[in-house]
N, C-alpha and C. Protein backbone atom coordinates (compact mmCIF):
# COMPACT_ATOMS: atom_id res chain seq x y z
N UNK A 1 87.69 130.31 103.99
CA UNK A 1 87.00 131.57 104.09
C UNK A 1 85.90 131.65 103.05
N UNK A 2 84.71 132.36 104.12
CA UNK A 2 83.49 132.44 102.60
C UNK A 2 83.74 133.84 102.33
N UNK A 3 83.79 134.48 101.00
CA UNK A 3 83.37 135.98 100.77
C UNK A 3 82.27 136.45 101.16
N UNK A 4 82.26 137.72 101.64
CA UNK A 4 80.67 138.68 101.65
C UNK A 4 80.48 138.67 100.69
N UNK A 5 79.00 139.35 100.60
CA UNK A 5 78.53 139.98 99.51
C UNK A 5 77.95 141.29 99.82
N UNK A 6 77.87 142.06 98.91
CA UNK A 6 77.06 142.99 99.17
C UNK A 6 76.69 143.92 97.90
N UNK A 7 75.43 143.11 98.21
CA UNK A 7 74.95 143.31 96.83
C UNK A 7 73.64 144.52 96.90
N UNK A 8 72.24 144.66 96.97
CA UNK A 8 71.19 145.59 97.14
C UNK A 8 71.38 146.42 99.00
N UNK A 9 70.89 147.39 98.58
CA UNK A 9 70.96 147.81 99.92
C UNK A 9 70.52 146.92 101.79
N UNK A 10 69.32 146.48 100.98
CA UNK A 10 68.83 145.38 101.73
C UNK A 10 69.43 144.05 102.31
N UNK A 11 70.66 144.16 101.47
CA UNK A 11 70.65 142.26 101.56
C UNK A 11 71.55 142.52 102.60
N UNK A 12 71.68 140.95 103.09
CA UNK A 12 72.71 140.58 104.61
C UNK A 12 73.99 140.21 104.04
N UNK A 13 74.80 140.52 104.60
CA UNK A 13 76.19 139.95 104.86
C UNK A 13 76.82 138.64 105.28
N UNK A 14 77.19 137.66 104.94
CA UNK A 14 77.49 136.79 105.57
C UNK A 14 79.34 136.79 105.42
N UNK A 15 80.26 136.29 106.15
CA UNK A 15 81.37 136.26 106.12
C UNK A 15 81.72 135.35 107.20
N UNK A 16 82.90 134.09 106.23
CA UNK A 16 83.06 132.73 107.53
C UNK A 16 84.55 132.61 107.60
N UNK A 17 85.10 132.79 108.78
CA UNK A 17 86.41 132.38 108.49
C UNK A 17 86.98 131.19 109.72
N UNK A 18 88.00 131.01 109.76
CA UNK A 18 88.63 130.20 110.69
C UNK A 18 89.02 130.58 111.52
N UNK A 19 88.85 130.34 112.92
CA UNK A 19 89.27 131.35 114.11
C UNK A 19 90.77 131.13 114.11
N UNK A 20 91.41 132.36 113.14
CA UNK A 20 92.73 132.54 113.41
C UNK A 20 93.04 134.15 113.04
N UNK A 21 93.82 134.60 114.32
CA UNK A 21 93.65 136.25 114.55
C UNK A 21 93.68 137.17 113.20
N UNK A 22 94.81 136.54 112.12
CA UNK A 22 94.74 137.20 110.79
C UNK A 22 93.86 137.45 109.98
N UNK A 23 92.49 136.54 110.06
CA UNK A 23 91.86 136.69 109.12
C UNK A 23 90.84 137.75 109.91
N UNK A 24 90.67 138.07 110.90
CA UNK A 24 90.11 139.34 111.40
C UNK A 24 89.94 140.48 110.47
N UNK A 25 91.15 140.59 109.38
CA UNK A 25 91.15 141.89 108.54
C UNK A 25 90.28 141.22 107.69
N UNK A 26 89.97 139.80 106.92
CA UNK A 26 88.96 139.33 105.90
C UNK A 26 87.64 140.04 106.55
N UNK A 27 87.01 139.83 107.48
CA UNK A 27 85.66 140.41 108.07
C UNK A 27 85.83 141.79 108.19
N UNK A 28 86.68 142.52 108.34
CA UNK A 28 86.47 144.09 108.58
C UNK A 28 86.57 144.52 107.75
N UNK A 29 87.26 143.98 106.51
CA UNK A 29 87.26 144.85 105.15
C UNK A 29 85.67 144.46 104.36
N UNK A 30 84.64 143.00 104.99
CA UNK A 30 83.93 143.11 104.65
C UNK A 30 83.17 143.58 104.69
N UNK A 31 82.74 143.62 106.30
CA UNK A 31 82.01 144.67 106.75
C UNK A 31 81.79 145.99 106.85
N UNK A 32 83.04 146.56 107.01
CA UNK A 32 83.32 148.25 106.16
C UNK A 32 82.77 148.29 104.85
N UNK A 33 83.57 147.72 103.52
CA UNK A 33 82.57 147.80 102.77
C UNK A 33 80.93 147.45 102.53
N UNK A 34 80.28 147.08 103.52
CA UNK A 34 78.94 146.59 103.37
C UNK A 34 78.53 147.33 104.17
N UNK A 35 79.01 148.14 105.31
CA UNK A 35 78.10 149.68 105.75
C UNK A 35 78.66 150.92 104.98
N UNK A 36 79.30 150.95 104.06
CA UNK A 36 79.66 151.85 103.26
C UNK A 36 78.42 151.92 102.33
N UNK A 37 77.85 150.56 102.05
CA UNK A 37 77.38 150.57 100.51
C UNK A 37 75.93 150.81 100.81
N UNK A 38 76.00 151.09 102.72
CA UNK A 38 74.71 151.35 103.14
C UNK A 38 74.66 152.88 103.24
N UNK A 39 75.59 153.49 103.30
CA UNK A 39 75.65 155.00 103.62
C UNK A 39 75.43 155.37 104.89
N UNK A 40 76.48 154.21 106.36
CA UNK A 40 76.82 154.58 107.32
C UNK A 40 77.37 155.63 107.84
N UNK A 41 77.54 156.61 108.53
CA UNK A 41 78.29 157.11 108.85
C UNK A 41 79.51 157.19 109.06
N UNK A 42 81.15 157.89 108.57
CA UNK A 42 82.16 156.88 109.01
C UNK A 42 82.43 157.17 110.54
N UNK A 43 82.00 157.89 111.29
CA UNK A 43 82.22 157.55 112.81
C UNK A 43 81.75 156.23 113.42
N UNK A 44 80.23 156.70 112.95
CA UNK A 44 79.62 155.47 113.37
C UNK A 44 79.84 154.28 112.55
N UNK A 45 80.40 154.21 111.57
CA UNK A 45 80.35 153.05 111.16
C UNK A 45 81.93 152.43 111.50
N UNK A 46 83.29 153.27 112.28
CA UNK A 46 84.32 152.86 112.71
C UNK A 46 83.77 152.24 113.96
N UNK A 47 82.76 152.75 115.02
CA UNK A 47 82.54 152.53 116.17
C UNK A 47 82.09 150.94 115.99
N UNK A 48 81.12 150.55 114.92
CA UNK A 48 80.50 149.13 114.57
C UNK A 48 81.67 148.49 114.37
N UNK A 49 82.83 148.95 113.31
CA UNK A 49 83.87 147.76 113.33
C UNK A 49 84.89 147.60 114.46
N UNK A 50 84.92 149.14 115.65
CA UNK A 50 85.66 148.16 116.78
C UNK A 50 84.66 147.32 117.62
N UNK A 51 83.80 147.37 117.50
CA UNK A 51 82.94 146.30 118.78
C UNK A 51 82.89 145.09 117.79
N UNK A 52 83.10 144.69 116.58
CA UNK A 52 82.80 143.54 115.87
C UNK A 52 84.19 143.33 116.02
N UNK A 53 85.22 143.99 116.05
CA UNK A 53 86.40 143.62 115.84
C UNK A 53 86.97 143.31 117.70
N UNK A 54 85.96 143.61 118.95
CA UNK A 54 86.43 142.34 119.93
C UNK A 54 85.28 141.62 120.12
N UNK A 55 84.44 141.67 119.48
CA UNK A 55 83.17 140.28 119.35
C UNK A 55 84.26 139.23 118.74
N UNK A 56 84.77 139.28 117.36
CA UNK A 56 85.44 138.70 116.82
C UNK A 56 86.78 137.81 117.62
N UNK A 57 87.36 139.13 117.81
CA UNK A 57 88.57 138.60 118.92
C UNK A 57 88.03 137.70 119.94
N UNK A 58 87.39 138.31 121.02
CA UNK A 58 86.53 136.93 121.74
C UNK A 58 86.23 135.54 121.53
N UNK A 59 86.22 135.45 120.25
CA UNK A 59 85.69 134.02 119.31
C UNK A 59 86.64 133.53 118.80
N UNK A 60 87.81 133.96 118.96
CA UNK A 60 88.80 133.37 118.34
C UNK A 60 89.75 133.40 119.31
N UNK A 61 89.56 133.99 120.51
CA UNK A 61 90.87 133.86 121.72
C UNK A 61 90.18 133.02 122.66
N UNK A 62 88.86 132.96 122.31
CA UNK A 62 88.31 131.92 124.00
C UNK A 62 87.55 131.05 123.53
N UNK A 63 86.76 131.20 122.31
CA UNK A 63 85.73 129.46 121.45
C UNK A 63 86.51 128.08 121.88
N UNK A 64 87.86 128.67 121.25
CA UNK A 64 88.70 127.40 120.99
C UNK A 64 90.21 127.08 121.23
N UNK A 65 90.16 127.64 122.65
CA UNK A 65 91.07 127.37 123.13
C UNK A 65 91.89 125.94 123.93
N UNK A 66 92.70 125.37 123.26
CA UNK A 66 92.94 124.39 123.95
C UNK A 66 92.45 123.42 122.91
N UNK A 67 92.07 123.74 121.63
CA UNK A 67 91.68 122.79 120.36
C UNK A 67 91.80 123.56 119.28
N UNK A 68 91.29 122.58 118.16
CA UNK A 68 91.74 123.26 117.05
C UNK A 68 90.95 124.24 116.60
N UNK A 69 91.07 125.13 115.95
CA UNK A 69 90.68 126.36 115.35
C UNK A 69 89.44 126.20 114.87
N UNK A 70 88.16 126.56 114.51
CA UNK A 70 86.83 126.48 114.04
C UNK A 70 86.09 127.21 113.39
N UNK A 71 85.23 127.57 113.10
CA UNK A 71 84.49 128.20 112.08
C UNK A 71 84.10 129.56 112.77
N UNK A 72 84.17 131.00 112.64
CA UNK A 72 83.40 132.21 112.85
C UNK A 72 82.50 132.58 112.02
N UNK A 73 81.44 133.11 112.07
CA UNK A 73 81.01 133.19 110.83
C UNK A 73 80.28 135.11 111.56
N UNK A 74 80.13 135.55 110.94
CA UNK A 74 79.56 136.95 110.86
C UNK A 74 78.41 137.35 110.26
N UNK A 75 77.19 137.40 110.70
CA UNK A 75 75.97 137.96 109.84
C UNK A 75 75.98 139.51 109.88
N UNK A 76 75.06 140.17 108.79
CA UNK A 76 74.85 141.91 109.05
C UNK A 76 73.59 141.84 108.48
N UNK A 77 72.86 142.60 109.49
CA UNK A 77 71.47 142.83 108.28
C UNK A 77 71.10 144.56 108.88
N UNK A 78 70.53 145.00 107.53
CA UNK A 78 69.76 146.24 108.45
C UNK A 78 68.36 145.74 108.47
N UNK A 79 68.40 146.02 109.78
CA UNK A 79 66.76 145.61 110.37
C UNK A 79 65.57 146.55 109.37
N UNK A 80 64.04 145.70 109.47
CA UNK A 80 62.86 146.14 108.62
C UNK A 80 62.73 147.71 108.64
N UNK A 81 63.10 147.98 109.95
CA UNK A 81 62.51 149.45 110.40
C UNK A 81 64.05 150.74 109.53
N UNK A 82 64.72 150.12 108.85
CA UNK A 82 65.64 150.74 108.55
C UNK A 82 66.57 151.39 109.15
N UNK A 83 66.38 151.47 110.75
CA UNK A 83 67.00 152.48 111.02
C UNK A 83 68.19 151.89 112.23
N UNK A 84 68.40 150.34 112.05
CA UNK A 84 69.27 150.11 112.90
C UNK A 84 69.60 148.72 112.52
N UNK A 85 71.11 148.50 112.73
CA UNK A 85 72.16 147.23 111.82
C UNK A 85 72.62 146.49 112.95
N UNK A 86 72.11 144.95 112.55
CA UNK A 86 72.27 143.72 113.29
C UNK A 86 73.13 143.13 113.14
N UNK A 87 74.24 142.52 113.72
CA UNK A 87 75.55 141.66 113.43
C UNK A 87 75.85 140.68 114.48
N UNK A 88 75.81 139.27 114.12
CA UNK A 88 75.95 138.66 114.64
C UNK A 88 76.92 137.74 114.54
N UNK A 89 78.11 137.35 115.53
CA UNK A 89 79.23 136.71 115.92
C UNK A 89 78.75 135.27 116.12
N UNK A 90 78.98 134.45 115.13
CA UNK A 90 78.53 132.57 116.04
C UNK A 90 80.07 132.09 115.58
N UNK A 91 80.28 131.28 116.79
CA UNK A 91 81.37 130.23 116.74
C UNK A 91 80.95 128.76 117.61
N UNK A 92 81.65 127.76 117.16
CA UNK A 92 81.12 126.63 117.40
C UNK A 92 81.88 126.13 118.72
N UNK A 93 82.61 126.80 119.71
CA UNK A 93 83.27 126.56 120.46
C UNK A 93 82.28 126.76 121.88
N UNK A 94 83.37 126.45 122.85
CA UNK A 94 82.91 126.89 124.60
C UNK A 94 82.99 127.62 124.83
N UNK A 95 81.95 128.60 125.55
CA UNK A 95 81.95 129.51 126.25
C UNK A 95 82.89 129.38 127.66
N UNK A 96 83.30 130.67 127.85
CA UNK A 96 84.32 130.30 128.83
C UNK A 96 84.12 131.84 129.68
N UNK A 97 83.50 131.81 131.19
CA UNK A 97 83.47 132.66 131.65
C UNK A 97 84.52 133.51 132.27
N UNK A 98 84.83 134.92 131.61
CA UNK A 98 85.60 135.97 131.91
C UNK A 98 86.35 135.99 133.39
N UNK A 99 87.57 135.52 133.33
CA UNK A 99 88.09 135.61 134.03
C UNK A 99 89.10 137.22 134.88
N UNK A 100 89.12 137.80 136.32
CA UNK A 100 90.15 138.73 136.69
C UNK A 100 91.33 138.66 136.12
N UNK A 101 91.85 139.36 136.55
CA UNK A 101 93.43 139.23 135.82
C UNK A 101 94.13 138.98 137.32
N UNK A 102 95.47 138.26 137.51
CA UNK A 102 96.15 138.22 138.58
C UNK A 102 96.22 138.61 139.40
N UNK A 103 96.35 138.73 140.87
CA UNK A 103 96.37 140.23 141.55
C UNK A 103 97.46 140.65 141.72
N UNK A 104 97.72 142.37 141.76
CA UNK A 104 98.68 142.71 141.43
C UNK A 104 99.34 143.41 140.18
N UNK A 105 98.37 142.53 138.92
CA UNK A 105 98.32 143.45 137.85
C UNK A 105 97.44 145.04 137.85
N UNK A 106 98.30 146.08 137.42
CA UNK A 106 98.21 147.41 137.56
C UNK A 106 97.11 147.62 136.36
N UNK A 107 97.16 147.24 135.31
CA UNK A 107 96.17 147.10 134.07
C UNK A 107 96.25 145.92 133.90
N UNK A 108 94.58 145.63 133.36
CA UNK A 108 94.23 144.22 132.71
C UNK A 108 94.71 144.47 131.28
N UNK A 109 95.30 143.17 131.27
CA UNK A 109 95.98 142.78 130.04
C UNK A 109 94.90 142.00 128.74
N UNK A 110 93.66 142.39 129.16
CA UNK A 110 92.69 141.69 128.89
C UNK A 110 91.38 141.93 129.55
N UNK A 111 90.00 141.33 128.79
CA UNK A 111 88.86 141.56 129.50
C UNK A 111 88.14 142.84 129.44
N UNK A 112 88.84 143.79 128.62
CA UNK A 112 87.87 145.29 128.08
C UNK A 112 86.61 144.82 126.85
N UNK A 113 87.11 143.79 125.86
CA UNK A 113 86.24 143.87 124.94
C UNK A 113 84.68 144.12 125.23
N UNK A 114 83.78 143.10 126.12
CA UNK A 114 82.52 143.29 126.34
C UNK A 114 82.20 144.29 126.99
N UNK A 115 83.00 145.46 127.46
CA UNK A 115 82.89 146.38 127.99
C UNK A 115 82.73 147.46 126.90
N UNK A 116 83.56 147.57 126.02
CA UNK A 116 83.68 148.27 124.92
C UNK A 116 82.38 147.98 124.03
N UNK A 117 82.12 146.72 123.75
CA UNK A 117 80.74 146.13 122.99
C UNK A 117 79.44 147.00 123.80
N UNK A 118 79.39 146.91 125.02
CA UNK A 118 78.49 147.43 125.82
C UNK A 118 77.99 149.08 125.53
N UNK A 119 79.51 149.97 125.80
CA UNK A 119 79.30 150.87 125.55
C UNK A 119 79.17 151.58 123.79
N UNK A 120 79.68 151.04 123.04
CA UNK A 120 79.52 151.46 121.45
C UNK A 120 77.73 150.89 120.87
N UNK A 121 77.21 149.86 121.50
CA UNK A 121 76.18 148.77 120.73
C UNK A 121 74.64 149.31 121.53
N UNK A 122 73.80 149.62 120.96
CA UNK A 122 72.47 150.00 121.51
C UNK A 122 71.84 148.84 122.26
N UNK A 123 72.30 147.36 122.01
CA UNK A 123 71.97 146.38 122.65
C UNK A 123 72.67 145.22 121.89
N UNK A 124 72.90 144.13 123.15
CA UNK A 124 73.83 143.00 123.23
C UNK A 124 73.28 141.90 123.96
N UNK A 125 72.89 141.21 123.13
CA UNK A 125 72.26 139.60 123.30
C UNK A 125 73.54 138.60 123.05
N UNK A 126 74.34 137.48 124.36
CA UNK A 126 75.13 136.52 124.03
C UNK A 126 74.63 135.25 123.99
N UNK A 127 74.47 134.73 123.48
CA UNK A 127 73.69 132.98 123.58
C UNK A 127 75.26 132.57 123.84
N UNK A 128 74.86 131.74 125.07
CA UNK A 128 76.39 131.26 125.60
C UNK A 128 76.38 129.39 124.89
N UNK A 129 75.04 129.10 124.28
CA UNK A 129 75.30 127.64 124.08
C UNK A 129 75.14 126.84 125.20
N UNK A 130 75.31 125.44 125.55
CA UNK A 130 75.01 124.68 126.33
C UNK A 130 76.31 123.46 126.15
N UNK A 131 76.58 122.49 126.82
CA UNK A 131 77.86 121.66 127.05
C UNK A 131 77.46 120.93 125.39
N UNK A 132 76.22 120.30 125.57
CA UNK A 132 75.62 119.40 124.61
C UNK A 132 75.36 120.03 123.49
N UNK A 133 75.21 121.15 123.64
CA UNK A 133 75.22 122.30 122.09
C UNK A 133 76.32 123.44 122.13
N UNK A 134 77.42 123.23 122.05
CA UNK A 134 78.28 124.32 122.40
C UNK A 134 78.31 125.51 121.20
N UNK A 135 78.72 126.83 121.23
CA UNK A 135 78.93 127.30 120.68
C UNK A 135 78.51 129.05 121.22
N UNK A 136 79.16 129.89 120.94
CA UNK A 136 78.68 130.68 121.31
C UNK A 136 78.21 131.89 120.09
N UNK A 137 76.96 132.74 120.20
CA UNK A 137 76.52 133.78 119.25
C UNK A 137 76.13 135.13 120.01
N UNK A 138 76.73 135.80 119.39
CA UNK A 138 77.21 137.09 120.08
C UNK A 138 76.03 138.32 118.98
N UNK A 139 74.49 138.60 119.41
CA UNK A 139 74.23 139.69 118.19
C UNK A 139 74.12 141.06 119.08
N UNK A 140 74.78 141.90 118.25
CA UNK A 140 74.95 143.25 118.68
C UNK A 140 73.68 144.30 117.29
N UNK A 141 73.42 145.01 118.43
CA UNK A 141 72.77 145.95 117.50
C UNK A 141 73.09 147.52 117.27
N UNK A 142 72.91 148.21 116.46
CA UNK A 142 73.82 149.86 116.10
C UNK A 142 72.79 150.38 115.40
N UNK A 143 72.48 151.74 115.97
CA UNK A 143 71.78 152.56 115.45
C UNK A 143 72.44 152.73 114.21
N UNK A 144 71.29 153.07 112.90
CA UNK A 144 72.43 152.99 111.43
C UNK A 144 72.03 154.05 111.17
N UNK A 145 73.02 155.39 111.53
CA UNK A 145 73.39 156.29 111.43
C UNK A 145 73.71 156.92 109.94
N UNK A 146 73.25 157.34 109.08
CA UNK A 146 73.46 157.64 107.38
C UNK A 146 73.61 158.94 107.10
N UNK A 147 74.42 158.66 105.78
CA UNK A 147 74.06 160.34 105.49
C UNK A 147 72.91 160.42 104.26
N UNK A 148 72.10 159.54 104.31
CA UNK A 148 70.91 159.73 104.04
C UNK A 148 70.02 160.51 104.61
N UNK A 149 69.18 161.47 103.58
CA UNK A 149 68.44 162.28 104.76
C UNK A 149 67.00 161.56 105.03
């Protein structure tokens, strides 16, 4: 695992861990504190850590499945214009297109996350990677909501 930082208002976030479901809390405690130290909103800034928190999940239940575990890494920046926060999900694994659930199942047991990303994120760019370049990067963007006036 790499630590965040968060240091000037300005600076980016970086946070790397190993796609394994536990360390999910290493990135959300980083990232909470690093829109805290921006003077997010805490609604809006809970809404940013559930859509990072199934960006995340995604990358660690489908990158690397069927091999060994790999690198996540997490960027944050607030964009030039100040008024809206970039985060981006890369893992070095396969993209693996979203599968139905069985038929017959009454609820999906699965398959809400990009739905949820969709509706919380002002916009959602996935680079799915290629066979010969695999990996997938997930950047979501969030109005950065402050109690700055």
């Amino acid at each position: 695992m790499t630590p965040g930082t968060t240091t000037p208002r300005t600076s980016a976030l970086r946070v790397e861990i190993t796609a394994h479901i536990d360390d999910i809390t290493v990135i959300r405690a980083a990232l909470r504190a690093w829109l805290t130290a921006r003077d997010i909103v805490e609604a809006r800034r809970e809404d940013i850590l559930l859509a990072i928190d199934e960006a995340i999940t995604n990358s660690i239940e489908h990158a690397y499945r069927d091999i060994a575990p790999g690198p996540v890494t997490l960027t944050a920046l607030v964009l030039p214009d100040a008024t809206s926060v970039r985060v981006s999900i890369a893992d070095r694994g396969q993209w693996r297109t979203p599968t139905s659930e069985p038929s017959g199942t009454r609820v999906p047991l699965s398959g809400r996350g990009l739905k949820i990303i969709y509706t919380i994120a002002d916009r959602l760019n996935i680079d799915r990677g290629t066979p010969t370049a695999p990996g997938t990067t997930t950047t979501i963007e969030f109005r950065a909501e402050t109690t700055r006036p």
